[in-house]
Protein backbone atom coordinates (compact mmCIF):
# COMPACT_ATOMS: atom_id res chain seq x y z
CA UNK A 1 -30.90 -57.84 -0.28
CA UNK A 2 -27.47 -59.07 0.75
CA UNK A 3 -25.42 -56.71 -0.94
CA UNK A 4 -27.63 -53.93 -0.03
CA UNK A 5 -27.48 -54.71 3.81
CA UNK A 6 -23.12 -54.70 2.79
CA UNK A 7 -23.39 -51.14 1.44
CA UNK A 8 -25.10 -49.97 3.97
CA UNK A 9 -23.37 -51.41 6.55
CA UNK A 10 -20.71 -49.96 4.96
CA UNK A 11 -21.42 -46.75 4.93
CA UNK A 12 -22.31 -46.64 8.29
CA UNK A 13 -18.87 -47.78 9.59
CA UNK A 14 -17.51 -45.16 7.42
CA UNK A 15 -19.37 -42.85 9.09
CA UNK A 16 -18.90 -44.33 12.30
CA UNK A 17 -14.87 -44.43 11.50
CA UNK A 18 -15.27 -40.51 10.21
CA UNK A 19 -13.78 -37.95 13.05
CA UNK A 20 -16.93 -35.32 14.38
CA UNK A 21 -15.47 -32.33 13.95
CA UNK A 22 -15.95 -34.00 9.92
CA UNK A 23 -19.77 -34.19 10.36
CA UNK A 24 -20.05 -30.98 12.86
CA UNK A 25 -22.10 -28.09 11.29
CA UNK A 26 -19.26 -25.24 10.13
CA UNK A 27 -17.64 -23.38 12.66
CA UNK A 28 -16.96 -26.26 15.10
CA UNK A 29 -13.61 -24.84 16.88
CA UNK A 30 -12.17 -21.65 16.98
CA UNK A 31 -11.31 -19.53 14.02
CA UNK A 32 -7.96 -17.43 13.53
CA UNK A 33 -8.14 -13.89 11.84
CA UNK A 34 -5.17 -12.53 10.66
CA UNK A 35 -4.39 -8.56 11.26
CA UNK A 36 -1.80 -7.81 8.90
CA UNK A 37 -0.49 -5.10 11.62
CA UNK A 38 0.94 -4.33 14.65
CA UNK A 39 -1.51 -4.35 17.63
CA UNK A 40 -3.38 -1.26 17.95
CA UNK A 41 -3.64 0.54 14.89
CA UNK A 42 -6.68 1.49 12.84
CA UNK A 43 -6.90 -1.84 10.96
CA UNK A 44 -6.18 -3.81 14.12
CA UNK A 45 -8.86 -2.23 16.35
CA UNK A 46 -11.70 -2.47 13.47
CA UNK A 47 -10.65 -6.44 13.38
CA UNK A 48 -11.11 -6.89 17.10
CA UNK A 49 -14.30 -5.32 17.16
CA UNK A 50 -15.34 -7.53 14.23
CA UNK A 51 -14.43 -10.78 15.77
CA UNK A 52 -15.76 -9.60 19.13
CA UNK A 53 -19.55 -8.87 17.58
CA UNK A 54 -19.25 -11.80 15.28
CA UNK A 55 -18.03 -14.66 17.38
CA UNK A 56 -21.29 -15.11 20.16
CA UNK A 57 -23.09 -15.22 16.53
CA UNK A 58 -21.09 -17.92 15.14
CA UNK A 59 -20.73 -19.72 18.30
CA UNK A 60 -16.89 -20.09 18.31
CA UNK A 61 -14.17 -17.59 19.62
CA UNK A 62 -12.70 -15.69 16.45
CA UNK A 63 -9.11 -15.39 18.00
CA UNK A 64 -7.16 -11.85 16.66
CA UNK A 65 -3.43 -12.65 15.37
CA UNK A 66 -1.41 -10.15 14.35
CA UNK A 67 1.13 -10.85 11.65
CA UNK A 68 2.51 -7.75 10.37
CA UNK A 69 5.34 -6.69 7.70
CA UNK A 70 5.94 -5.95 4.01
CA UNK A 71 3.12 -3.17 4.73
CA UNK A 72 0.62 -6.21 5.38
CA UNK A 73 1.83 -8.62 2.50
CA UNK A 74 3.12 -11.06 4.84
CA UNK A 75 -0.45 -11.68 6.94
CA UNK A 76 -2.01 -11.74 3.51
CA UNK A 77 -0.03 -14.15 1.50
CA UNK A 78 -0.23 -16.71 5.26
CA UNK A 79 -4.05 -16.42 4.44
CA UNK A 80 -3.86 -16.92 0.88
CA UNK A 81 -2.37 -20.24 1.47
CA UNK A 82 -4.37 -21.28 4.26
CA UNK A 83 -6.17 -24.67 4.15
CA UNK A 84 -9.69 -23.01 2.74
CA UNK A 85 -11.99 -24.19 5.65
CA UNK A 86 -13.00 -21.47 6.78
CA UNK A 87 -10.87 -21.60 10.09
CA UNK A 88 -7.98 -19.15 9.04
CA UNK A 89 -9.78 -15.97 8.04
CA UNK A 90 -8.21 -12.20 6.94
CA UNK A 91 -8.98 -8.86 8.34
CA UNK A 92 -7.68 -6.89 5.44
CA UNK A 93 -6.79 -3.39 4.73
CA UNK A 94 -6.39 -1.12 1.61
CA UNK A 95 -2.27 -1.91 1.54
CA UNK A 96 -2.10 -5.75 1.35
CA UNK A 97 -5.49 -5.39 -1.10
CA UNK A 98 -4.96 -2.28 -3.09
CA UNK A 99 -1.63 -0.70 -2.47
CA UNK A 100 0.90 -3.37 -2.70
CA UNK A 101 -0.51 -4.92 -5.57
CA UNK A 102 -0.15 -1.75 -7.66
CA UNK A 103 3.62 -0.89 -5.94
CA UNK A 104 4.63 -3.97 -5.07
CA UNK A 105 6.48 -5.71 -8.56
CA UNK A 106 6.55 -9.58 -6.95
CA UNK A 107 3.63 -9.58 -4.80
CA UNK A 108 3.41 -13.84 -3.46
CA UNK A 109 -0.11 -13.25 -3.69
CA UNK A 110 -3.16 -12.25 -5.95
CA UNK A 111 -6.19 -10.31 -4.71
CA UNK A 112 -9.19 -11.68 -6.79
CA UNK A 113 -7.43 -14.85 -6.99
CA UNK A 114 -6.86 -15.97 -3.84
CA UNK A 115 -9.61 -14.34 -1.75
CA UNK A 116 -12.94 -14.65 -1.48
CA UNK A 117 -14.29 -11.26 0.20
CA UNK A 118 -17.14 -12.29 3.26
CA UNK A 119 -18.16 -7.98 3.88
CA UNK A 120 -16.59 -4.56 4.30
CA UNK A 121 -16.21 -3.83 8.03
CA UNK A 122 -15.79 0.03 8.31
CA UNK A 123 -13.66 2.23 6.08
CA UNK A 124 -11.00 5.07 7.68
CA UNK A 125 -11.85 8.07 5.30
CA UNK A 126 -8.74 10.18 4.52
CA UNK A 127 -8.69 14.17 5.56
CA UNK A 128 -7.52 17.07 4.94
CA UNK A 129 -5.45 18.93 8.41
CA UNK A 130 -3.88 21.95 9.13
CA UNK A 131 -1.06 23.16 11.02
CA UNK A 132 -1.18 26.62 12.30
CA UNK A 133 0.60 28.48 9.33
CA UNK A 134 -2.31 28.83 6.71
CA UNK A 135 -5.75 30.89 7.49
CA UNK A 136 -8.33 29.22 5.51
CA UNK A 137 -10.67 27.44 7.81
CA UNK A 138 -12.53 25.26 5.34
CA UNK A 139 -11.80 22.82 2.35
CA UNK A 140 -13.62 25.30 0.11
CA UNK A 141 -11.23 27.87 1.16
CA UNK A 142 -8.06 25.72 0.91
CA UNK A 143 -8.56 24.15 -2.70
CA UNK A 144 -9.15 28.07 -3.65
CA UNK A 145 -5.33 28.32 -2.27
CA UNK A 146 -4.09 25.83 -3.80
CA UNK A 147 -5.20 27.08 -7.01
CA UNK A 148 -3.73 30.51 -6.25
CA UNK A 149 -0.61 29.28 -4.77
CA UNK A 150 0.39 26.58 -6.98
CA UNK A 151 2.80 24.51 -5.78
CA UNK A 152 3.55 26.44 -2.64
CA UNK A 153 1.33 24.75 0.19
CA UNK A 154 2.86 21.48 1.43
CA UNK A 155 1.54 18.63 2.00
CA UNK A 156 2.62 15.73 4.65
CA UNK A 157 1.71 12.13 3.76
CA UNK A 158 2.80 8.83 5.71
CA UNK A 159 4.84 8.42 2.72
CA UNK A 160 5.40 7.83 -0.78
CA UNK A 161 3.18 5.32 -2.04
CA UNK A 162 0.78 5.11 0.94
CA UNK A 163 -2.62 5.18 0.70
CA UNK A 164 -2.68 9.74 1.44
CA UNK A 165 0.20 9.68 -0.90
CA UNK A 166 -2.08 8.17 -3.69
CA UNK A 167 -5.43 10.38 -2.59
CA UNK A 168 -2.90 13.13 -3.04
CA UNK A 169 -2.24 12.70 -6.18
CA UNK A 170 -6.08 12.46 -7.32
CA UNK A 171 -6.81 15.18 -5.13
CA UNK A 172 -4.49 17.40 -7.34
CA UNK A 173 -5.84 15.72 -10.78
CA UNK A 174 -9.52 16.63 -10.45
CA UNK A 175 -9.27 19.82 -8.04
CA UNK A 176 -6.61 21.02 -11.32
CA UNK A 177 -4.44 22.00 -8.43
CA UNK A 178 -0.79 21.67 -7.80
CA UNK A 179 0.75 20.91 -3.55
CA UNK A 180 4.54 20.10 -2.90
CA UNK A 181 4.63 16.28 -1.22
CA UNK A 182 6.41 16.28 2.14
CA UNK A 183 6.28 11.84 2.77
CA UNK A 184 7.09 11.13 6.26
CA UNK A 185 7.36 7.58 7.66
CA UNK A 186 4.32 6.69 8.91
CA UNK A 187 1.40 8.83 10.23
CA UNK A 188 2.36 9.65 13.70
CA UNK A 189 5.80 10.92 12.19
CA UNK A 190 4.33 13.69 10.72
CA UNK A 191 2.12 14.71 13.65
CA UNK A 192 4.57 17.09 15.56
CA UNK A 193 5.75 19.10 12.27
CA UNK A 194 2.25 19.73 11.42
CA UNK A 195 1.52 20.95 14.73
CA UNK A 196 4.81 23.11 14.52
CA UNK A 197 4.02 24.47 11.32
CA UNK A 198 6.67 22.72 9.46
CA UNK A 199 4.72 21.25 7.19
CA UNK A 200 1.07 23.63 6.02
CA UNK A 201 -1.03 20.45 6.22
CA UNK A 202 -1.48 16.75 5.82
CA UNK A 203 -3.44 14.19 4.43
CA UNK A 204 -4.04 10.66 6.64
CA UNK A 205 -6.43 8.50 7.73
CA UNK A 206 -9.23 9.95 10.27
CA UNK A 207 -8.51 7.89 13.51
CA UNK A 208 -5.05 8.99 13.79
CA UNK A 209 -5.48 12.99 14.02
CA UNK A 210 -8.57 13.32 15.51
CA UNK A 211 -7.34 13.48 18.83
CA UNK A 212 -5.52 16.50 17.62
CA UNK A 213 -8.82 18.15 16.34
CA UNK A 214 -11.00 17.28 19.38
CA UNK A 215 -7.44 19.41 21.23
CA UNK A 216 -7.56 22.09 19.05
CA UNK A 217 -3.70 21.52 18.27
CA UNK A 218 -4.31 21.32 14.74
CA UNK A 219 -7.56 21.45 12.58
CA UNK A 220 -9.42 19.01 10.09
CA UNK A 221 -11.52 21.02 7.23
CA UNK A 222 -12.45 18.44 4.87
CA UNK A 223 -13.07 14.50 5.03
CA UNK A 224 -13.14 12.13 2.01
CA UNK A 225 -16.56 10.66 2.39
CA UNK A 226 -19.81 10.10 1.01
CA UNK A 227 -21.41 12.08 3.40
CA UNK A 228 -20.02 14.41 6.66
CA UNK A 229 -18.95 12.95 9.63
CA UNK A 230 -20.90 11.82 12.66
CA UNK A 231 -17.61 12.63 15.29
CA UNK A 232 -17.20 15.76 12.73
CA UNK A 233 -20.49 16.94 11.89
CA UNK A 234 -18.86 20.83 10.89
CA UNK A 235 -16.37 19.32 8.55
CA UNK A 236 -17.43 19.46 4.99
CA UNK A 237 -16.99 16.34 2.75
CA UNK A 238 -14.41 16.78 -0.23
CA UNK A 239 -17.77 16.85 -2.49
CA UNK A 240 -19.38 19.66 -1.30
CA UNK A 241 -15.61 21.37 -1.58
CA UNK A 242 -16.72 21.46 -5.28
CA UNK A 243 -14.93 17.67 -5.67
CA UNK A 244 -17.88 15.80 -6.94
CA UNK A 245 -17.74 11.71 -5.90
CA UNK A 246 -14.66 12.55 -3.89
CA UNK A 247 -13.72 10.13 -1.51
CA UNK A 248 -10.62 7.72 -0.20
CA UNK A 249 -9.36 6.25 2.64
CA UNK A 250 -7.88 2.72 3.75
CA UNK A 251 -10.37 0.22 4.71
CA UNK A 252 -11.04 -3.11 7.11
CA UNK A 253 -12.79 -5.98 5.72
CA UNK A 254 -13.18 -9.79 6.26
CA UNK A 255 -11.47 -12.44 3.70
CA UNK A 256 -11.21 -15.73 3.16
CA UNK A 257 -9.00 -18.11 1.23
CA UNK A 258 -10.11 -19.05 -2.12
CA UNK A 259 -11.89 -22.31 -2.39
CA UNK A 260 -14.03 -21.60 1.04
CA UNK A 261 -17.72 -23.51 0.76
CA UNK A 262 -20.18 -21.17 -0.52
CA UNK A 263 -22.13 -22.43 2.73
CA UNK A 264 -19.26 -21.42 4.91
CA UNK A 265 -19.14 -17.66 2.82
CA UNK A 266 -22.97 -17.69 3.62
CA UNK A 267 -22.49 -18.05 7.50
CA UNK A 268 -19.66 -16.24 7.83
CA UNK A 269 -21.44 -12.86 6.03
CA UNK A 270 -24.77 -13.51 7.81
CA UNK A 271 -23.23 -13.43 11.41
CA UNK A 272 -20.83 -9.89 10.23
CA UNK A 273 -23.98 -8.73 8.68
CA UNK A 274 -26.04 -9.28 12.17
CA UNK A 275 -23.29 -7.60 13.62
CA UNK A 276 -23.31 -5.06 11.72
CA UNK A 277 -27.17 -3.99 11.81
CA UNK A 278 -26.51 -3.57 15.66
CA UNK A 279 -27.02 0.09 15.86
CA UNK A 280 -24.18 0.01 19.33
CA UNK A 281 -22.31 -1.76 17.30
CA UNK A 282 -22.01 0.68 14.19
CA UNK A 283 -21.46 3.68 16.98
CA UNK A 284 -18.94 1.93 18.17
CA UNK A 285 -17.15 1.95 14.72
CA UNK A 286 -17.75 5.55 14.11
CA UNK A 287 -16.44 6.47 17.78
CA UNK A 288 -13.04 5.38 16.57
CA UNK A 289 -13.34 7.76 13.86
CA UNK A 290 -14.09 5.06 10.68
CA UNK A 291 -17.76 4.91 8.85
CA UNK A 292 -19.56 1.72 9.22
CA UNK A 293 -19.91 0.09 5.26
CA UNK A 294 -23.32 0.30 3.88
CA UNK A 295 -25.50 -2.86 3.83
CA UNK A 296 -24.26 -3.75 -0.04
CA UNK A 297 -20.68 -3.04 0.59
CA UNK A 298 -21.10 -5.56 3.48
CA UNK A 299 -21.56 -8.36 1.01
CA UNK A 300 -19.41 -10.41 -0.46
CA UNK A 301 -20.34 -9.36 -4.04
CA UNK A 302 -20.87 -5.39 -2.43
CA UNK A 303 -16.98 -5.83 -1.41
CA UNK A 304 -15.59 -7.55 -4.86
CA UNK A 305 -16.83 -4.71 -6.12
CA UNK A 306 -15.60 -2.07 -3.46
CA UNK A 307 -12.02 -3.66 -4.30
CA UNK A 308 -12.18 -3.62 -7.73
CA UNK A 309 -12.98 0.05 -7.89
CA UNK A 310 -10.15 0.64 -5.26
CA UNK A 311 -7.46 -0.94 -7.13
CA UNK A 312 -8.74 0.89 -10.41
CA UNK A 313 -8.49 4.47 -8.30
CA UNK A 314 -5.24 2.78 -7.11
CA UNK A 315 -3.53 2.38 -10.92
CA UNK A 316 -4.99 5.80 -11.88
CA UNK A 317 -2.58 7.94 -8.79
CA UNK A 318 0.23 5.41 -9.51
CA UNK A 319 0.05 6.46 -13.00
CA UNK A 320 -0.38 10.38 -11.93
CA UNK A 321 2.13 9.85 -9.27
CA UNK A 322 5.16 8.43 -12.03
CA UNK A 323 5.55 5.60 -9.62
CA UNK A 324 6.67 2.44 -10.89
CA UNK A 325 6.24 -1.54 -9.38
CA UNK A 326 9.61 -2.19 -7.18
């Protein structure tokens, strides 16, 4: 009886001696999520609204930090070797995830190594925009020029090995058509020769031209999605072009370092997953011009997979493209 009335007491002065925040329920401060950005692009603003919706859920502010450069390789690798508590999270994005590990020769970081995915947010589908200079008005019509025009129709990208530049190059494999690639740097660089008629068209993310749609200075005819558009409802999907499965686009999605508690995986997903049944909430991600993820791709085994295929997609335009690892 003695020695069992020493363990116990013990134990309870270990207890007693053990900080709270050590026996608090998970999240018992504040979290950090790392943007890999700048403030205020697409990736950025599907973050904030993700750590907005999620935090009265979780009970703890989910504070935004922006850490940008090395196209998003520097925010990613800080995460990667964050303590994995579950306090330092990752908003990621299809360059630190998909891009740079297929471009990038001495990436500090691997993806299914060093991350456990929590859900896909939203995902900015890529399209297809025209300047003034060519008269097709659908993505029907413009594959159909392609083919007749080979190699004569230009194309503007954010630049060579960027997520259009890569849909490019698959858009040419399976549509057995040939485009000339015009890279610019960055998206908005390209905006005022399109609009000129310098360049015939461009491929890039949703969010950043459709301003220029809704204006009528230039005009979108064909998104990269599983199904049409709810800002775009005219614009037919790269699929019913004749493109069958077509679709690309960067992403957003929440990450965590390897190592994370199962249990602290399982909270995190069920509060985004709340968030994300919120019908306001999903509207509010399509207003900005990106498609809410489906229920499965919200999961962490739904994303896994979502990345695996993107990196796959990834290898096969790198490959197309003749681009090699610098």
């Amino acid at each position: 009886m003695g020695t069992r009335r020493r363990l116990l007491g013990g134990a309870a002065a270990i207890g007693a001696a053990l900080p709270l925040r050590a026996l608090a329920a998970y999240p018992d401060r504040p979290l950090r999520v790392i943007v890999p950005f700048t403030p205020g692009g697409n990736t950025d603003i599907l973050g904030r609204i993700a750590g907005e919706v999620m935090a009265p859920r979780l009970g703890q502010p989910m504070a935004i930090e922006n850490r940008a450069g090395a196209g998003g390789s520097i925010g990613a690798d800080l995460v990667a070797k964050a303590p994995p508590d579950g306090y330092t999270l990752l908003f990621g994005a299809g360059g630190p995830l998909v891009a740079n590990p297929v471009l990038q020769a001495r990436i500090p970081y691997d993806v299914a190594r060093d991350f456990r995915p929590i859900g896909l947010v939203g995902i900015m589908p890529m399209v297809c925009i025209l300047g003034p200079r060519l008269p097709v008005r659908s993505m029907t019509e413009f594959l159909a020029l392609l083919r007749a025009r080979p190699g004569q129709v230009t194309v503007a990208t954010p630049g060579t090995g960027s997520a259009a530049h890569l849909t490019l190059e698959l858009l040419g494999a399976q549509a057995s058509a040939r485009m000339t690639h015009v890279p610019y740097r960055g998206g908005s660089a390209l905006v005022p020769d399109l609009i000129a008629g310098t360049v015939d068209a461009a491929l890039v993310e949703l969010p950043n031209v459709l301003p220029l749609h809704r204006d009528g200075q230039a005009r979108i005819i064909g998104i990269a999605a599983l199904e049409r558009s709810a800002v775009l409802p005219e614009v037919e999907t790269f699929a019913e072009a004749g493109l069958p499965g077509f679709t690309a686009g960067s992403f957003g999605g929440l990450l965590a370092p390897a190592g994370t508690p199962d249990a602290t995986i399982a909270t995190l997903h069920r509060a985004l997953a709340e968030s994300m049944a919120v019908p306001e909430i999903a509207a509010r991600i399509a207003q900005v011009g990106a498609v809410p993820a489906m229920p499965e791709q919200a999961t962490p085994a739904g994303f896994a997979r979502f990345l695996a295929a993107e990196l796959a997609a990834a290898r096969r335009a790198v490959e197309l493209a003749g681009l090699k690892p610098e």
